[in-house]
N, C-alpha and C. Protein backbone atom coordinates (compact mmCIF):
# COMPACT_ATOMS: atom_id res chain seq x y z
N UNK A 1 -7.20 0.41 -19.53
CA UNK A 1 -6.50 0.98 -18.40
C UNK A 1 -5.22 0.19 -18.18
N UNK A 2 -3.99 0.75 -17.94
CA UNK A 2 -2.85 0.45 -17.81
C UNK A 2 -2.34 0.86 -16.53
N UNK A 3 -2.54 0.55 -15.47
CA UNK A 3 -1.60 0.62 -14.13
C UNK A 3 -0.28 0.54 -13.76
N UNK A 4 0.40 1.51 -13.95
CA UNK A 4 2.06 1.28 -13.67
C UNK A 4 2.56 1.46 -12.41
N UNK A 5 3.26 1.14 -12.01
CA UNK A 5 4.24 1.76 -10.90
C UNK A 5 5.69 2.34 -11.15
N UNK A 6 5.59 3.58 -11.19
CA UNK A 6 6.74 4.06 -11.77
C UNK A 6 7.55 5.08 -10.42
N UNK A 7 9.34 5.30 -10.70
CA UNK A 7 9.57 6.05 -9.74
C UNK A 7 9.43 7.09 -9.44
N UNK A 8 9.73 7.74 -8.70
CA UNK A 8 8.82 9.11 -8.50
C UNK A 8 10.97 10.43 -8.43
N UNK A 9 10.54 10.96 -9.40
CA UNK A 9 11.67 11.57 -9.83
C UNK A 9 11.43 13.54 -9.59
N UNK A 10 11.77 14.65 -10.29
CA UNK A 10 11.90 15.68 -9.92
C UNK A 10 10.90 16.36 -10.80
N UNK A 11 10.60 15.84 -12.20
CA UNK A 11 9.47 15.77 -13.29
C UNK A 11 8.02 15.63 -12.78
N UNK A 12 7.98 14.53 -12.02
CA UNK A 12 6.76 13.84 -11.41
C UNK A 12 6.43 14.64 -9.71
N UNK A 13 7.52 15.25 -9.04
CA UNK A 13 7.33 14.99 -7.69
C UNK A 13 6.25 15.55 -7.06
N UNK A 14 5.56 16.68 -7.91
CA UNK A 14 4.78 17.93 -6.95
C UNK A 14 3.56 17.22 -7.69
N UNK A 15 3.47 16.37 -8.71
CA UNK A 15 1.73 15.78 -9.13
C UNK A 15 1.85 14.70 -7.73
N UNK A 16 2.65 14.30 -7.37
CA UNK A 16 2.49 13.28 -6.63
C UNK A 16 2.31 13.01 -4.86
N UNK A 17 3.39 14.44 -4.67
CA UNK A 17 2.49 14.90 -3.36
C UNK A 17 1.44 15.85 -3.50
N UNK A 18 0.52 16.52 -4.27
CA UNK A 18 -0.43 16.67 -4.46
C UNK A 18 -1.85 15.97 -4.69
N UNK A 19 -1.69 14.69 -4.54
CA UNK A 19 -2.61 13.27 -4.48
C UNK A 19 -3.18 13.44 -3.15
N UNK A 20 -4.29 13.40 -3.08
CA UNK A 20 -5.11 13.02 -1.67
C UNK A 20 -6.29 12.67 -1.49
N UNK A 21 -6.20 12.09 -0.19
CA UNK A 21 -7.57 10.67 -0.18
C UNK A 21 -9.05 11.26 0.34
N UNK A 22 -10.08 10.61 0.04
CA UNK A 22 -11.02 11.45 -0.02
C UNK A 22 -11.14 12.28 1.74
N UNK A 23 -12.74 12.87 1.56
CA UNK A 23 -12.48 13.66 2.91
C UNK A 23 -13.12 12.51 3.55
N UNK A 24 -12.27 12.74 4.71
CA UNK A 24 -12.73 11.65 5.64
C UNK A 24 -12.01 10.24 6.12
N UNK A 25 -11.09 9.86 4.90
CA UNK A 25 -10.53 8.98 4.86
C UNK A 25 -8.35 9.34 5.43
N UNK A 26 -8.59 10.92 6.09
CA UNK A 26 -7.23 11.15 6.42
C UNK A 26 -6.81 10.39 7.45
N UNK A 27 -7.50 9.99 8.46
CA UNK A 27 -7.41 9.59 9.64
C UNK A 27 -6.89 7.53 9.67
N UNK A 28 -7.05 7.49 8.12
CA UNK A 28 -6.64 6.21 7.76
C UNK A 28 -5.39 6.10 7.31
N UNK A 29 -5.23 7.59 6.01
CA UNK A 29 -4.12 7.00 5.35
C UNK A 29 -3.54 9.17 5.10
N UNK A 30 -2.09 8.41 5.62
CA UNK A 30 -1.36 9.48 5.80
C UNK A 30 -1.30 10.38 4.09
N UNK A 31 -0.77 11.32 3.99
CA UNK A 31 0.04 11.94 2.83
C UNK A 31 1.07 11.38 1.72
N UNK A 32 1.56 11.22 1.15
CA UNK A 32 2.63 10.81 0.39
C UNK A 32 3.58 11.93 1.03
N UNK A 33 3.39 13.08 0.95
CA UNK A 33 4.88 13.55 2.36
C UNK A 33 4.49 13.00 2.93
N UNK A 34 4.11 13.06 3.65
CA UNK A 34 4.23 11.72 5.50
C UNK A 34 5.20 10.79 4.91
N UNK A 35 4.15 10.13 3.78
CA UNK A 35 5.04 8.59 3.97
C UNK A 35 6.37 8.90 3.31
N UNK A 36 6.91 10.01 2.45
CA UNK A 36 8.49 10.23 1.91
C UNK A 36 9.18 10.68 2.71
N UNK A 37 8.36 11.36 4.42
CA UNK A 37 9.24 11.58 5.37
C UNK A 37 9.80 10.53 6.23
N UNK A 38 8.53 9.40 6.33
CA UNK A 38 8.60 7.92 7.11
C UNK A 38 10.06 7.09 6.54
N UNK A 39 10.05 7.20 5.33
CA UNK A 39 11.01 6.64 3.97
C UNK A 39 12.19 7.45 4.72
N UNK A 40 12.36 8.47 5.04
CA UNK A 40 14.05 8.99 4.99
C UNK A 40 13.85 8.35 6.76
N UNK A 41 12.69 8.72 7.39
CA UNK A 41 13.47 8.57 8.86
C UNK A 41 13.71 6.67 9.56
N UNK A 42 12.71 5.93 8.55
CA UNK A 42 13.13 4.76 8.85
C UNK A 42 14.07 3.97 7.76
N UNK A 43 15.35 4.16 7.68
CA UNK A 43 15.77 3.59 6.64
C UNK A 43 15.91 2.22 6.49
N UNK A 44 15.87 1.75 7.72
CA UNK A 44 16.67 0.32 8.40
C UNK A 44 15.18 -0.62 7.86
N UNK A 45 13.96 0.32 7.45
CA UNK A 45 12.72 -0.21 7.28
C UNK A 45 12.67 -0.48 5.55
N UNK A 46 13.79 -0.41 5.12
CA UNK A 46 13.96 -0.66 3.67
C UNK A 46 12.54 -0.06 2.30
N UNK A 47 12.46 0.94 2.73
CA UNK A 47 11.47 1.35 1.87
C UNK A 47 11.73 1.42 0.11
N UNK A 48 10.49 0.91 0.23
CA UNK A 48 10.60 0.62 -1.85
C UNK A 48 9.18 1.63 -2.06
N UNK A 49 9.32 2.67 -3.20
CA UNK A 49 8.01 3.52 -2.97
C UNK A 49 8.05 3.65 -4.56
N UNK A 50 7.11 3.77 -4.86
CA UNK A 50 6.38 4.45 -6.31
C UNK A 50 4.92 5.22 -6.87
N UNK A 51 5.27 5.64 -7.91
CA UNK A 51 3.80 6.18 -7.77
C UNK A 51 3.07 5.38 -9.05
N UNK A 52 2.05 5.59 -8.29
CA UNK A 52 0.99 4.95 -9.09
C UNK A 52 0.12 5.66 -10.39
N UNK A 53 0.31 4.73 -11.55
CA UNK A 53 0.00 5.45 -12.74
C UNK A 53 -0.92 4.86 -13.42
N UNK A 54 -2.20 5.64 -13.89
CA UNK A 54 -3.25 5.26 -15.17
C UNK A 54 -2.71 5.56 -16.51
N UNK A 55 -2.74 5.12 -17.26
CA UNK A 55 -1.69 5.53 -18.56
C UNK A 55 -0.66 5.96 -18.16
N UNK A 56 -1.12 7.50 -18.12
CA UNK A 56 0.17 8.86 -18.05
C UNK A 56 -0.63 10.07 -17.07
N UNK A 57 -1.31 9.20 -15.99
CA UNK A 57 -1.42 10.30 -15.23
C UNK A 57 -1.21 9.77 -13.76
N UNK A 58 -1.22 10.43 -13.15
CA UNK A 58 -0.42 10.05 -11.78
C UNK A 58 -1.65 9.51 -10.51
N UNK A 59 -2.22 8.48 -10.16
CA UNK A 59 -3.28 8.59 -9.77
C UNK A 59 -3.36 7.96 -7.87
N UNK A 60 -2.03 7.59 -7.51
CA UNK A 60 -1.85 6.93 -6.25
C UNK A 60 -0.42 6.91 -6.24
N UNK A 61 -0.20 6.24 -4.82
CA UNK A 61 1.29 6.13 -4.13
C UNK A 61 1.15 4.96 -3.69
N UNK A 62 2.34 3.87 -3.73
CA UNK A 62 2.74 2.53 -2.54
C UNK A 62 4.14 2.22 -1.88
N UNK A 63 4.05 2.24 -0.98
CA UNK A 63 5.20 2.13 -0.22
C UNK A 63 5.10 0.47 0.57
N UNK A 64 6.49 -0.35 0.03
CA UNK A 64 6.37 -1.37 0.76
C UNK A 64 7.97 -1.57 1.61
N UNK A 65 7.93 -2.19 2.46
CA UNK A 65 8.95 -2.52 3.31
C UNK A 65 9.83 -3.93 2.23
N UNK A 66 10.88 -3.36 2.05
CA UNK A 66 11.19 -4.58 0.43
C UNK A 66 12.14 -5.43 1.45
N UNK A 67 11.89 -6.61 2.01
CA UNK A 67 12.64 -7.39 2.59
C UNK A 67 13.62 -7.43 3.95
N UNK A 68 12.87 -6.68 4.90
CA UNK A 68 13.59 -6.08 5.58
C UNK A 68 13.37 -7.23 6.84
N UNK A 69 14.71 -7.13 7.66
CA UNK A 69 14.71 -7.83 8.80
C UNK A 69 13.78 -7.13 10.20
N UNK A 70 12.47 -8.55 10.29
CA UNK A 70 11.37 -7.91 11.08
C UNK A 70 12.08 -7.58 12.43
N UNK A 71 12.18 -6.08 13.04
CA UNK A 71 12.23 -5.72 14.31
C UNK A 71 10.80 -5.60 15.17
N UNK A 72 9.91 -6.04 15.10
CA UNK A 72 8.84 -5.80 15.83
C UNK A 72 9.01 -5.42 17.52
N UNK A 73 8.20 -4.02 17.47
CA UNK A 73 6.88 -4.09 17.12
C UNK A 73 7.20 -2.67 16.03
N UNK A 74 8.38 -1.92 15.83
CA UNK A 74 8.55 -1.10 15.10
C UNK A 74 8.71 -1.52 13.67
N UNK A 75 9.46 -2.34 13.13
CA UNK A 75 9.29 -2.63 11.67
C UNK A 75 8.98 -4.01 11.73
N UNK A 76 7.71 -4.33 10.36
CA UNK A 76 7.28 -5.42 10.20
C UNK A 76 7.73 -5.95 9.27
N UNK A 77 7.79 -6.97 8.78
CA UNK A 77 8.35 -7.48 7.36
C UNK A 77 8.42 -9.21 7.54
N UNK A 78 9.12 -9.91 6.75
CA UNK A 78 9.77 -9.42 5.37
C UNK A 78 9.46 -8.09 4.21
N UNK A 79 8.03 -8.77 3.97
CA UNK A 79 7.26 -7.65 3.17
C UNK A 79 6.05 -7.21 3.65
N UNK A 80 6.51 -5.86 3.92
CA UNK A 80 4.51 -4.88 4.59
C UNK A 80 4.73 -3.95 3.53
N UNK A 81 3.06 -4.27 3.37
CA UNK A 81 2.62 -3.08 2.12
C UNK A 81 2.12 -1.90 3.58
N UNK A 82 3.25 -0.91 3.32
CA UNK A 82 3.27 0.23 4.10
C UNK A 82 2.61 1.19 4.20
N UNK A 83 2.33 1.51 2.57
CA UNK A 83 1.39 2.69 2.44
C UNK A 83 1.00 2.42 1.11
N UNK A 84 -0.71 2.04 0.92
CA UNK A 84 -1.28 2.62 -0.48
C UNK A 84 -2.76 3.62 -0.46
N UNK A 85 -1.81 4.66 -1.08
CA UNK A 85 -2.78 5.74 -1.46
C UNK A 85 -3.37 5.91 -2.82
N UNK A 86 -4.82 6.31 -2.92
CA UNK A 86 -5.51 6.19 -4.23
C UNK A 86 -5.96 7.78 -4.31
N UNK A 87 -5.70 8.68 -5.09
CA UNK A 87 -6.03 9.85 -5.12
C UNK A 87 -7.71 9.99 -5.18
N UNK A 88 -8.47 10.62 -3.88
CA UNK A 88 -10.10 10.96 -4.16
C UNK A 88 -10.80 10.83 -5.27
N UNK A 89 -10.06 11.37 -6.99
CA UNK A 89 -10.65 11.49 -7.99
C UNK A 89 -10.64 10.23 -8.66
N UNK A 90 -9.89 8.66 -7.99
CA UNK A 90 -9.70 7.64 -8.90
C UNK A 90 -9.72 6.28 -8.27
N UNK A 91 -10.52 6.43 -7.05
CA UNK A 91 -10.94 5.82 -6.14
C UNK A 91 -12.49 5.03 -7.11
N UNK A 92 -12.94 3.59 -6.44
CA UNK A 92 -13.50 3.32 -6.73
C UNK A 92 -13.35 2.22 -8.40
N UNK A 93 -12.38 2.52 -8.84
CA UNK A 93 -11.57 1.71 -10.03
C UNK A 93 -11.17 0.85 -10.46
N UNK A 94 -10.95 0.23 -9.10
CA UNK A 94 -10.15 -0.88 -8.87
C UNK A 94 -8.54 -0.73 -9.26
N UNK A 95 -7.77 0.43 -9.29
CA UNK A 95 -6.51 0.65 -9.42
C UNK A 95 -5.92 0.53 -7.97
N UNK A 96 -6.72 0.52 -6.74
CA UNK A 96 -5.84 -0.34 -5.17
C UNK A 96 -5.49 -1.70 -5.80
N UNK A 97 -6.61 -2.38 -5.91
CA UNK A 97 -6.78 -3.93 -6.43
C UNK A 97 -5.62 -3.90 -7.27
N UNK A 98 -5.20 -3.27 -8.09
CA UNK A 98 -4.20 -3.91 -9.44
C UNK A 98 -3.45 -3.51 -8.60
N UNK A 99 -2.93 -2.67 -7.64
CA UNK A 99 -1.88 -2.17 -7.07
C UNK A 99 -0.81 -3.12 -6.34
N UNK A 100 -2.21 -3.88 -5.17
CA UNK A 100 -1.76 -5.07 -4.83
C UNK A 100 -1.68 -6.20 -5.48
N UNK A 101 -2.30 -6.48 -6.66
CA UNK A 101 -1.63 -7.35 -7.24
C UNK A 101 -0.34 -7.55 -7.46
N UNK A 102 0.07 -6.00 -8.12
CA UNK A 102 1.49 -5.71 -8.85
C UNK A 102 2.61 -5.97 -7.74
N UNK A 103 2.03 -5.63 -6.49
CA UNK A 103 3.04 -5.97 -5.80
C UNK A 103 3.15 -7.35 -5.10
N UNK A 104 2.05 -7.99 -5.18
CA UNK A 104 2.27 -9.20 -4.54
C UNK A 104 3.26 -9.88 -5.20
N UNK A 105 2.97 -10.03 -6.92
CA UNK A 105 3.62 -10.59 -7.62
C UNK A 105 4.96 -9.85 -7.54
N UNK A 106 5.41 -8.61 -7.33
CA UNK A 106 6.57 -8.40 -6.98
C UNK A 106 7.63 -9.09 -5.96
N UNK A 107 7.24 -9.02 -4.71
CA UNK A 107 7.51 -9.60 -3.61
C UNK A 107 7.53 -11.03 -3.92
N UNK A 108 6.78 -11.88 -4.56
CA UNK A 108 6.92 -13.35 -4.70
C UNK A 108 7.68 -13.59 -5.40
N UNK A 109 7.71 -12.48 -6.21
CA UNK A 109 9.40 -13.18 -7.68
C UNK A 109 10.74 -13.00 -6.87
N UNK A 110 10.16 -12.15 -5.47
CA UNK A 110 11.64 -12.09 -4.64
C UNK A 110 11.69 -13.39 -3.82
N UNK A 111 10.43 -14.29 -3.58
CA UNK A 111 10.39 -15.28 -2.65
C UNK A 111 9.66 -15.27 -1.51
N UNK A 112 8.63 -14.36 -1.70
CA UNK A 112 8.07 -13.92 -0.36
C UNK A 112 7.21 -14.92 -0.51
N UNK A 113 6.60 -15.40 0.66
CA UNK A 113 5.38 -16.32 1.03
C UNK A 113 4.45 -15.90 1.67
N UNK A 114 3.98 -14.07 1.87
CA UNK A 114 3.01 -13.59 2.28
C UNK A 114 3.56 -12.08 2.34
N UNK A 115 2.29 -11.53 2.24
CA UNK A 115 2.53 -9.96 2.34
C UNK A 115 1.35 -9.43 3.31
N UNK A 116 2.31 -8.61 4.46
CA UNK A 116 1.88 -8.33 5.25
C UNK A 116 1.22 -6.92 5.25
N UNK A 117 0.25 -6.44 5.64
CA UNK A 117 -0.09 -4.69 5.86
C UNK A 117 -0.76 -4.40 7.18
N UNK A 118 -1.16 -3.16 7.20
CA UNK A 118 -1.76 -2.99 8.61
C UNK A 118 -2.99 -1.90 8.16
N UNK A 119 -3.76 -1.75 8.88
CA UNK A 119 -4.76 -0.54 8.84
C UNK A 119 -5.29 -0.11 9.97
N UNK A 120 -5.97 1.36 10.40
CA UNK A 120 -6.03 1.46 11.65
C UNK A 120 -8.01 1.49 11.42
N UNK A 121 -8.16 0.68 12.47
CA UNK A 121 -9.74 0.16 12.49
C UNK A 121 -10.67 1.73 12.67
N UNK A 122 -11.97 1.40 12.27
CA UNK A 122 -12.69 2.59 12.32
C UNK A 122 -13.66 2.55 11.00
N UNK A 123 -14.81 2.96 11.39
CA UNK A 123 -15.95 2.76 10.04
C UNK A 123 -15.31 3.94 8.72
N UNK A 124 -15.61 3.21 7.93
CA UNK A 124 -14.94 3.96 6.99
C UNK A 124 -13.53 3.66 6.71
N UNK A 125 -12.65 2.71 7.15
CA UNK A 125 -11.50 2.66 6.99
C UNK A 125 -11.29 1.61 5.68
N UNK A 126 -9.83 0.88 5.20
CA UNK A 126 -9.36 0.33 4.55
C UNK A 126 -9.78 -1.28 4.89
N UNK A 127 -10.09 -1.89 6.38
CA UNK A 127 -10.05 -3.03 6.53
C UNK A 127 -11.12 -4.18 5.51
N UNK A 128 -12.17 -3.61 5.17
CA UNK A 128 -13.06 -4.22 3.99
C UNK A 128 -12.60 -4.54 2.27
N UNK A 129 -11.47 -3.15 2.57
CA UNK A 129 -10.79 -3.16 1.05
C UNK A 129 -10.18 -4.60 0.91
N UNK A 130 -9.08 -4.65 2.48
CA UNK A 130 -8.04 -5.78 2.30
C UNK A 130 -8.45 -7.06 2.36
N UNK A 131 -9.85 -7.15 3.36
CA UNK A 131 -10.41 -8.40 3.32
C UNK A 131 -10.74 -9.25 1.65
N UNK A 132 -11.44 -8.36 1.38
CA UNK A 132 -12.20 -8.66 0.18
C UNK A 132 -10.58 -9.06 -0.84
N UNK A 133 -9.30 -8.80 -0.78
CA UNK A 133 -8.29 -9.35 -1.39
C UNK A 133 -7.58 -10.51 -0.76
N UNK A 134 -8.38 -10.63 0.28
CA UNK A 134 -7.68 -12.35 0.58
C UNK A 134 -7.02 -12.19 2.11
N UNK A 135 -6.61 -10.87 2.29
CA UNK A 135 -5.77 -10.51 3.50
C UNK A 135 -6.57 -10.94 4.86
N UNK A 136 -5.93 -11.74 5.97
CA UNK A 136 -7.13 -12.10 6.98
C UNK A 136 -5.63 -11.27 8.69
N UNK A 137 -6.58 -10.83 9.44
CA UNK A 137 -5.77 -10.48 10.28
C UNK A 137 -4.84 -11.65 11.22
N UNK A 138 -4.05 -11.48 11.90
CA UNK A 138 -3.15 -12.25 12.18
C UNK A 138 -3.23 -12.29 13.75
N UNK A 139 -4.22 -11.35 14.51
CA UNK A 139 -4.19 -11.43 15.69
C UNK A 139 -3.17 -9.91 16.33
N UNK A 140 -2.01 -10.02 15.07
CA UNK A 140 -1.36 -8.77 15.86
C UNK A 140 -1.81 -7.35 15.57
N UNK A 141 -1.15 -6.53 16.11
CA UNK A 141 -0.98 -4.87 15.96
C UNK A 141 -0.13 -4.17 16.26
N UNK A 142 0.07 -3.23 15.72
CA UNK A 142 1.20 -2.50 15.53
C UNK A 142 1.66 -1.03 16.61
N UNK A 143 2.08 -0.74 16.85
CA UNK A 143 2.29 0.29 18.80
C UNK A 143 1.61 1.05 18.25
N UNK A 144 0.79 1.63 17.05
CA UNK A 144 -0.24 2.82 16.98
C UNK A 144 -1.56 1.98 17.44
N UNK A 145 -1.61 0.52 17.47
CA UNK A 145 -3.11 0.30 17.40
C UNK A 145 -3.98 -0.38 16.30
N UNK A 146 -3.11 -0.19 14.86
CA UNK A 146 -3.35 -0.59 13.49
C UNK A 146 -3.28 -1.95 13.65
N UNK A 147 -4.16 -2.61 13.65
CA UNK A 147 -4.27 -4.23 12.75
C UNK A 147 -3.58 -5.13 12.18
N UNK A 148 -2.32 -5.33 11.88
CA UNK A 148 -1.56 -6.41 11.14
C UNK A 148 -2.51 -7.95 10.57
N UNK A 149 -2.56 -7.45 9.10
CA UNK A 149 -3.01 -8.56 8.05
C UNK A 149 -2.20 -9.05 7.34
N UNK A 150 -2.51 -10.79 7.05
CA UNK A 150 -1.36 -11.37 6.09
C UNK A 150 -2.11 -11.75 5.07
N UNK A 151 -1.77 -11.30 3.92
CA UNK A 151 -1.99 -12.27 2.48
C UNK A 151 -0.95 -13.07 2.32
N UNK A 152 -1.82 -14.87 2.21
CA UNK A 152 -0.69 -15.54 2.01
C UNK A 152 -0.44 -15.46 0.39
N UNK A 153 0.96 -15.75 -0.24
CA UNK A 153 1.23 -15.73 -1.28
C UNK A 153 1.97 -17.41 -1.65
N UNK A 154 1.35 -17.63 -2.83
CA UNK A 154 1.14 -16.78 -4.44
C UNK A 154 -0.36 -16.99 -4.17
N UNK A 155 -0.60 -15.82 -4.52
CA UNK A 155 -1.88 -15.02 -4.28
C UNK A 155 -2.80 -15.89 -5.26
N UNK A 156 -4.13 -16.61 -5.40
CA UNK A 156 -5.02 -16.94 -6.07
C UNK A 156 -6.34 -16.32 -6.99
N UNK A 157 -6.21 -15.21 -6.04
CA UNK A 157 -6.92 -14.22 -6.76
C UNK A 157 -6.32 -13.40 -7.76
N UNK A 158 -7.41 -13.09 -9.42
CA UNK A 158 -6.80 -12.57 -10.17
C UNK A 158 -8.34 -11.59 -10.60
N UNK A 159 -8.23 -10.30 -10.23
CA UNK A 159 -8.94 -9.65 -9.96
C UNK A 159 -9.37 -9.00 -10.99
N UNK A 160 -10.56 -8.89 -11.85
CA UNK A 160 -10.72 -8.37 -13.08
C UNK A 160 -12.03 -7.55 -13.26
N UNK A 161 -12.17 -6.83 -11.82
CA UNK A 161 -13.19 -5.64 -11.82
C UNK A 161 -13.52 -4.99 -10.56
N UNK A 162 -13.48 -3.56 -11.32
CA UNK A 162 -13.63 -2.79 -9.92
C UNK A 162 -13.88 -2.93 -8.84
N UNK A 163 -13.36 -2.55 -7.44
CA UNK A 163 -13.71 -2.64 -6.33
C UNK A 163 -13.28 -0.91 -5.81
N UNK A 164 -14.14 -1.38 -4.53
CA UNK A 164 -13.70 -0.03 -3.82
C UNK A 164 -12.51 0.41 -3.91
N UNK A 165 -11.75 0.21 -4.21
CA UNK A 165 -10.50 1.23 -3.80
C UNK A 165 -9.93 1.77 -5.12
């Protein structure tokens, strides 16, 4: 298995908003439209987005905030992993896990010293995913209510089998 993050162009665009998370799990994690609409209306939120690839098939979305000056409580940063989506059919893989890897190590070759995300609490949600990668909450939250977690970086974990996501 080969995990890429590649950009999401006019070839790719309709496999990629056609990705969606299982049933049940909407109430956690928005659309890839949502988040390409979030992308045009917050620009000042510096969005970096790609889609997520198994070989050559299109299997998730991540959107991170690439260095942006924190305005809280509306934009978080330096770096918030904004949005990762795992398509229903490829869940369970551990392709979240490589996801955040790929980007931690992204963000750190920029200099980052932690990567921030959020999730909105509720059984069944994402917060077990992020724990189990090192991410511990920070005390804050975000004006929806969502959780703010920090992974400190350079990340120690090097993850070499499936997990939930």
């Amino acid at each position: 298995m080969v995990v890429t993050l590649r950009e999401i162009t006019d070839a790719n665009r309709e496999a990629i908003l056609a990705l969606r998370v299982a049933p049940g799990q909407e109430r956690f994690v928005s659309t890839v439209r949502d988040a390409l609409r979030e992308a045009v209306e917050y620009p000042h939120a510096k969005p970096w987005y790609r889609a997520v690839y198994v070989d050559d098939e299109p299997v998730g979305f991540v959107m991170v905030s690439w260095n942006v000056e924190p305005q809280p409580p509306e934009i978080i940063g330096p770096w918030f992993l904004w949005k990762l989506l795992i398509d229903q059919r490829h869940q369970g893989r551990g392709y979240g896990v490589e996801v955040v890897r790929q980007i931690a190590e992204l963000v750190q070759g920029e200099g980052a010293t932690e990567l921030l995300t959020s999730y909105v609490p509720g059984d069944g949600g994402p917060a077990g995913f992020y724990q189990r990668l090192g991410f511990v909450p920070t005390g804050a939250y975000d004006p929806d209510g969502e959780v703010i977690m920090r992974l400190t970086l350079p990340w120690p974990r090097s993850p070499s089998s499936p997990t939930s996501e």
